[in-house]
Protein backbone atom coordinates (compact mmCIF):
# COMPACT_ATOMS: atom_id res chain seq x y z
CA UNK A 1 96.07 108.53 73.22
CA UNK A 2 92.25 108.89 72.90
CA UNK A 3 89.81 109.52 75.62
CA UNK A 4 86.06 108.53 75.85
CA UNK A 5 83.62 110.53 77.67
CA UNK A 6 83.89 108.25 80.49
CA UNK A 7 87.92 108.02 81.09
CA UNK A 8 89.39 109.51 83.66
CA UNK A 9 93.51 110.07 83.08
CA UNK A 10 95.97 110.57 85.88
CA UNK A 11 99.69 112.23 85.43
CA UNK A 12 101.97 110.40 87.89
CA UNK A 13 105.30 112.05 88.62
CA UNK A 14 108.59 109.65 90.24
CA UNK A 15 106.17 105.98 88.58
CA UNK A 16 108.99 103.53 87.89
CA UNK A 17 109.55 102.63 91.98
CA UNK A 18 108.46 102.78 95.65
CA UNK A 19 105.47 105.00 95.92
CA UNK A 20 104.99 106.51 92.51
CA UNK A 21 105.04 103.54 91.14
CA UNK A 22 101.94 102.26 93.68
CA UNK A 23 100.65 105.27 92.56
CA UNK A 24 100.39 103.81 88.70
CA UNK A 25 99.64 100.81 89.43
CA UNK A 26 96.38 101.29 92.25
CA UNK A 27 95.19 103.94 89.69
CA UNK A 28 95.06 101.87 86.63
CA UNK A 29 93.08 99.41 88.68
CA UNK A 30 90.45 101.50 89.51
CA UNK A 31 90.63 102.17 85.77
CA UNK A 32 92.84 105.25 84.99
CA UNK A 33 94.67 106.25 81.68
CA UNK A 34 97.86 107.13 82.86
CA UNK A 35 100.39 109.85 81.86
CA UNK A 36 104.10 108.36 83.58
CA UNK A 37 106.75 110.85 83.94
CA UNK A 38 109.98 109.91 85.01
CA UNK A 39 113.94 110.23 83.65
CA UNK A 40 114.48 106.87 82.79
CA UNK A 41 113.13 106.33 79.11
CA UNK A 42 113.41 102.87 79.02
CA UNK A 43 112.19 102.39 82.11
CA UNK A 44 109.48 104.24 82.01
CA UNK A 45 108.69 102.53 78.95
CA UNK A 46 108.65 98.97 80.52
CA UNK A 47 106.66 99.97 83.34
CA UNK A 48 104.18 101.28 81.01
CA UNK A 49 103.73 98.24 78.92
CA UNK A 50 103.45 96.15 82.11
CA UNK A 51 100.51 98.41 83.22
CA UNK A 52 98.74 98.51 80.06
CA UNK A 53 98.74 94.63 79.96
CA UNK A 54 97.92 94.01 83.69
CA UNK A 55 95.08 96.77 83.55
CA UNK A 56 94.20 97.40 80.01
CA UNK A 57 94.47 100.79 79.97
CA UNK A 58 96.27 103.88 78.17
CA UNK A 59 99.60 104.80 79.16
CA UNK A 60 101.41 107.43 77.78
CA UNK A 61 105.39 107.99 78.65
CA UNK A 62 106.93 111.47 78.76
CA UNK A 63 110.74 111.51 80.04
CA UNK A 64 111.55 114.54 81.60
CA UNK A 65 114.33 115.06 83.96
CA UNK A 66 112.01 117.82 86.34
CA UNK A 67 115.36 119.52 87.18
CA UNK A 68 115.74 120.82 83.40
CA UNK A 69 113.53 123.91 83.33
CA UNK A 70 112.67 122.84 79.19
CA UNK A 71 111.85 119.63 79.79
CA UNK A 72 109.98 120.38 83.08
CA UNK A 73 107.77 122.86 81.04
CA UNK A 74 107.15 119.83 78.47
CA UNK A 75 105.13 118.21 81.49
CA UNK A 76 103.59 121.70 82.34
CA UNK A 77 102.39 121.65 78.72
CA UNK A 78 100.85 117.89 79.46
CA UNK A 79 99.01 119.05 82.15
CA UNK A 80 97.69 122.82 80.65
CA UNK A 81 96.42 120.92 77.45
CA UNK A 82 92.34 120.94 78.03
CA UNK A 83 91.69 118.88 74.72
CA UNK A 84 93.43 116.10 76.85
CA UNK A 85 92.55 116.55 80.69
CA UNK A 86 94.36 115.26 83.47
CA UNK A 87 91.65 114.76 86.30
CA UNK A 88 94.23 113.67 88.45
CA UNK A 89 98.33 115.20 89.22
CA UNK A 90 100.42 113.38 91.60
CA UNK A 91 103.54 114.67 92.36
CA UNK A 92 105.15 112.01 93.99
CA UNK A 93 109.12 112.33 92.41
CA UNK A 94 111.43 113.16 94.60
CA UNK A 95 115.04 112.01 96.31
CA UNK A 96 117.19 112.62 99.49
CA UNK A 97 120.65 114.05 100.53
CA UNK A 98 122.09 111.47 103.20
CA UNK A 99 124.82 114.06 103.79
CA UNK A 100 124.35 117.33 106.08
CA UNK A 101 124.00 120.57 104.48
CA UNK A 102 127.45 122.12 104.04
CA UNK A 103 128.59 118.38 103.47
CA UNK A 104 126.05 118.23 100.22
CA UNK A 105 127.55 120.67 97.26
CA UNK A 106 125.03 123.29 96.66
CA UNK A 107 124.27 122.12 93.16
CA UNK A 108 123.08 119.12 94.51
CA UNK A 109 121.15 121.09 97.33
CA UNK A 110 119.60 122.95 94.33
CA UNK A 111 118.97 119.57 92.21
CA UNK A 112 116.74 118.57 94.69
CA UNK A 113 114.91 121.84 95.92
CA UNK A 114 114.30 121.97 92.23
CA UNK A 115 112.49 118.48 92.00
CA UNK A 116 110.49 118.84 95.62
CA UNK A 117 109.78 122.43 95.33
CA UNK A 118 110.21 124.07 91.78
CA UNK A 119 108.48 121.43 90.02
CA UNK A 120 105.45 120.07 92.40
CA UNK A 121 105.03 124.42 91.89
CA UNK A 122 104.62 124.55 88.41
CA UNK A 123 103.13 121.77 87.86
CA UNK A 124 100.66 122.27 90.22
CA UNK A 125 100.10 125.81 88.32
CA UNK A 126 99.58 124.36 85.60
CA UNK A 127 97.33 121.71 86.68
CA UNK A 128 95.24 123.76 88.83
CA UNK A 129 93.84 126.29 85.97
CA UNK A 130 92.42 124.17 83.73
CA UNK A 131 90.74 121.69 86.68
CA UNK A 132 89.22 124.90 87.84
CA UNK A 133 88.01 125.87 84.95
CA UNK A 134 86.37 122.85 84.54
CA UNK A 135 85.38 122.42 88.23
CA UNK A 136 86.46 119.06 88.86
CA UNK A 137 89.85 117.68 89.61
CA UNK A 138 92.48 116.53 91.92
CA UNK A 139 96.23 116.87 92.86
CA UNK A 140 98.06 114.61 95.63
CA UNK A 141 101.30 116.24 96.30
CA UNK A 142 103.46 113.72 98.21
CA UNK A 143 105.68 115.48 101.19
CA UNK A 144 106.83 113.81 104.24
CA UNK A 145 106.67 113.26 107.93
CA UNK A 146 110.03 115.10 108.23
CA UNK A 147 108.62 117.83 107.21
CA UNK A 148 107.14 118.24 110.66
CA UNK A 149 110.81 117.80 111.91
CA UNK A 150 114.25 119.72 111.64
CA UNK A 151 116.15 117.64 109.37
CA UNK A 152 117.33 120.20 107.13
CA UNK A 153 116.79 121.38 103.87
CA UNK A 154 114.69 118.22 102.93
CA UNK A 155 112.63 118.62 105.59
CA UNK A 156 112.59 122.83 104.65
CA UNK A 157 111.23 121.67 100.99
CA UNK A 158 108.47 119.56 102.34
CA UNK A 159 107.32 122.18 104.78
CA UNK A 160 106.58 124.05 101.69
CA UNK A 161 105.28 121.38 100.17
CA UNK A 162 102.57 121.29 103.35
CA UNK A 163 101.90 124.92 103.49
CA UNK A 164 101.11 125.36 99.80
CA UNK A 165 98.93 121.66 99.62
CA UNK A 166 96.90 122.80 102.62
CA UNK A 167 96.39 126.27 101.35
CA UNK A 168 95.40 124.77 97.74
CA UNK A 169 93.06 122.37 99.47
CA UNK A 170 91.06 125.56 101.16
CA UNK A 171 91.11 127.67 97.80
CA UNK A 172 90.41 125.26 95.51
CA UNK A 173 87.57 123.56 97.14
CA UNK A 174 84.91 126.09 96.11
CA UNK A 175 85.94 125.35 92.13
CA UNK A 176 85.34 121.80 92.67
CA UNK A 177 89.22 120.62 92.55
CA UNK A 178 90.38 118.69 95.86
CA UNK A 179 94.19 118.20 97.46
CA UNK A 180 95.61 116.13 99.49
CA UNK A 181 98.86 116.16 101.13
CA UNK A 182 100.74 112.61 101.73
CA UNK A 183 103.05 112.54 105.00
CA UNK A 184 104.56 109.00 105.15
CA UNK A 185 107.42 108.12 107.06
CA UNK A 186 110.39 105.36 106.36
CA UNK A 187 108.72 103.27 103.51
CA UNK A 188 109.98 99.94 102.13
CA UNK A 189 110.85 101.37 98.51
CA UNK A 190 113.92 102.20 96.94
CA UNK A 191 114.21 105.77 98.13
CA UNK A 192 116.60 105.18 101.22
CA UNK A 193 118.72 102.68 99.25
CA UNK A 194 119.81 105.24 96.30
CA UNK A 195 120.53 107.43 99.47
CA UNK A 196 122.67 104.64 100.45
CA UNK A 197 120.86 104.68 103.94
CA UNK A 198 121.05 101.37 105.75
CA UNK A 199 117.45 99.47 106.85
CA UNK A 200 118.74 99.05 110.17
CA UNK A 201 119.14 103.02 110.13
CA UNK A 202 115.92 102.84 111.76
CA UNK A 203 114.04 100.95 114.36
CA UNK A 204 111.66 98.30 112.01
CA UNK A 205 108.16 99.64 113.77
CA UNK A 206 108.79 102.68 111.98
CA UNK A 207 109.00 101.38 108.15
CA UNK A 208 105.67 101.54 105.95
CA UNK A 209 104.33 99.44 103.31
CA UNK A 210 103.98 101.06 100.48
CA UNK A 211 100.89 99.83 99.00
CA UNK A 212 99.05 100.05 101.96
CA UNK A 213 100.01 103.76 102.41
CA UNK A 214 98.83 104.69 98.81
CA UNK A 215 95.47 102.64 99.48
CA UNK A 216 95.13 104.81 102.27
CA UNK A 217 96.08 107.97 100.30
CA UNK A 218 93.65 107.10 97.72
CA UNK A 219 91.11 106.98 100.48
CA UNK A 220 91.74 109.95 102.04
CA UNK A 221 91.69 112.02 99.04
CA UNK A 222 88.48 110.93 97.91
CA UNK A 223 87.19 111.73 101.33
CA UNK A 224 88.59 115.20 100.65
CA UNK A 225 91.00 115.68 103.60
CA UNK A 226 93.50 118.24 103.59
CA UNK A 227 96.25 115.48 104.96
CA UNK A 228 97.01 111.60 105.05
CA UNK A 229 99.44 110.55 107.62
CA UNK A 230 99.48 107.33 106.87
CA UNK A 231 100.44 104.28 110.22
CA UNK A 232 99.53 105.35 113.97
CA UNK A 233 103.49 105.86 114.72
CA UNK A 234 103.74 108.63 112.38
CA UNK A 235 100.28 110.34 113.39
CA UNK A 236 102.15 110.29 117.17
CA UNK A 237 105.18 111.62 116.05
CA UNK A 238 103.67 114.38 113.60
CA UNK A 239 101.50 115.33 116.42
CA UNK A 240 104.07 115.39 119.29
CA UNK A 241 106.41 117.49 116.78
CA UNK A 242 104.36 120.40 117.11
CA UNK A 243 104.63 120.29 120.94
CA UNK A 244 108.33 119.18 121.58
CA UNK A 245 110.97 121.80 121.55
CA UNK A 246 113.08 122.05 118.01
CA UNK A 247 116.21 122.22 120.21
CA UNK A 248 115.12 118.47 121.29
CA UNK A 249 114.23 117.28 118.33
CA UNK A 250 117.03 117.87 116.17
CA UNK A 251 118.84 115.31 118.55
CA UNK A 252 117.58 112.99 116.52
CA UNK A 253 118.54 114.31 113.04
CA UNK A 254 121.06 111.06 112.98
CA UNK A 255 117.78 108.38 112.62
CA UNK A 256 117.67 107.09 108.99
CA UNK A 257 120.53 108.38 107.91
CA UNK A 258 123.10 105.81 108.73
């Protein structure tokens, strides 16, 4: 995969559907080489080719499954390798337990702290140190409106994810590397489906395009803020979570998960 002096190259994490795969796809347009990482081999591959025809750009695949610690380090590698530079990291892969907490087996509880927490971690590490170094450089970390709500351990991970996105934002600013934190809500993708969560789990106001919340992502990271809320509903509800009692709020736990 060669790079001239002009390129720019963005790792996408979670690229083969919903957001991740906006992700890809807006980036190449504004002409990005792309790095895609995802589990599925073969489809990562055919989303690949179908960006590098649309865009005509370079797309490199890397399967990795970012719950196996081995191959998770293969992308950490990616990312830490300064004769190749990734300007930009999204870590947008992720999935949901529909199930409550002691309904969930713990190995699945740990499957997906691993993905939303471990991984968006050390790959952030390792992004972050040579971007620094270099003083340019940018990392959208994808989290979640629920993470302003009780909703249990998903909503836990993503309140990490916040905390550690706004910190970065604040301490890497002065080096020149910017990050942005993505809150969306209920999104038209394929997320709530492998979930086996019904549409009609939720009221229809509430579900987000999900082009037009990566536009707006895209937007709001080159404008270096801290967060993008994407849609006016979930800008209401993220601000009225910080002012309604948890013990009220967790009446609601049941929305989206039928």
């Amino acid at each position: 995969m060669s790079r001239t002096a002009s390129s720019r190259t963005a790792l996408v994490t979670g690229p083969t559907a919903g957001i991740g795969r906006s992700f890809a796809h807006q980036l190449a347009q504004q002409g990005y080489d792309l790095v895609l990482v995802a589990r599925d081999a073969a489809r990562l591959e055919a989303e690949a080719e179908e960006l590098r025809t649309a865009y005509d750009v370079l797309v490199e695949v890397l399967p990795a499954d970012l719950t196996d610690r081995g191959q998770l380090a293969a992308v950490e590698a990616r990312l830490a390798d300064a004769a190749r530079p990734v300007d930009l990291l999204v870590n947008d892969a992720g999935f949901g337990l529909k199930k409550r907490f002691l309904d969930n087996s713990v190995e699945d509880e740990q499957a997906m702290l691993d993905v939303l927490v471990t991984a968006v971690m050390r790959l952030s590490h390792a992004a972050l140190a040579p971007m620094s170094q270099r003083g340019s450089g940018g990392i959208i970390n994808v989290s979640s409106v629920a993470s302003f709500l009780p909703r249990g351990s998903y909503s836990a991970a993503k309140a990490w994810v916040n905390s550690f996105s706004e910190w970065a934002h604040y301490e890497y600013a002065s080096q020149g590397v910017g990050v942005t934190c993505l809150c969306p809500g209920f999104t038209k993708t394929e997320f709530h489906e492998r979930m086996g969560v019904r549409r009609d789990s939720a009221p229809e106001f509430l579900w987000l395009d999900a082009d037009e919340l990566v536009a707006q992502a895209l937007k709001d990271h080159a404008r270096g803020k801290a967060f993008s809320i994407p849609g006016a509903q979930y800008k209401a509800i993220s601000t009225a979570a910080r002012l309604v009692p948890t013990s009220v709020l967790q009446r609601f736990q049941a929305l989206g998960r039928k």
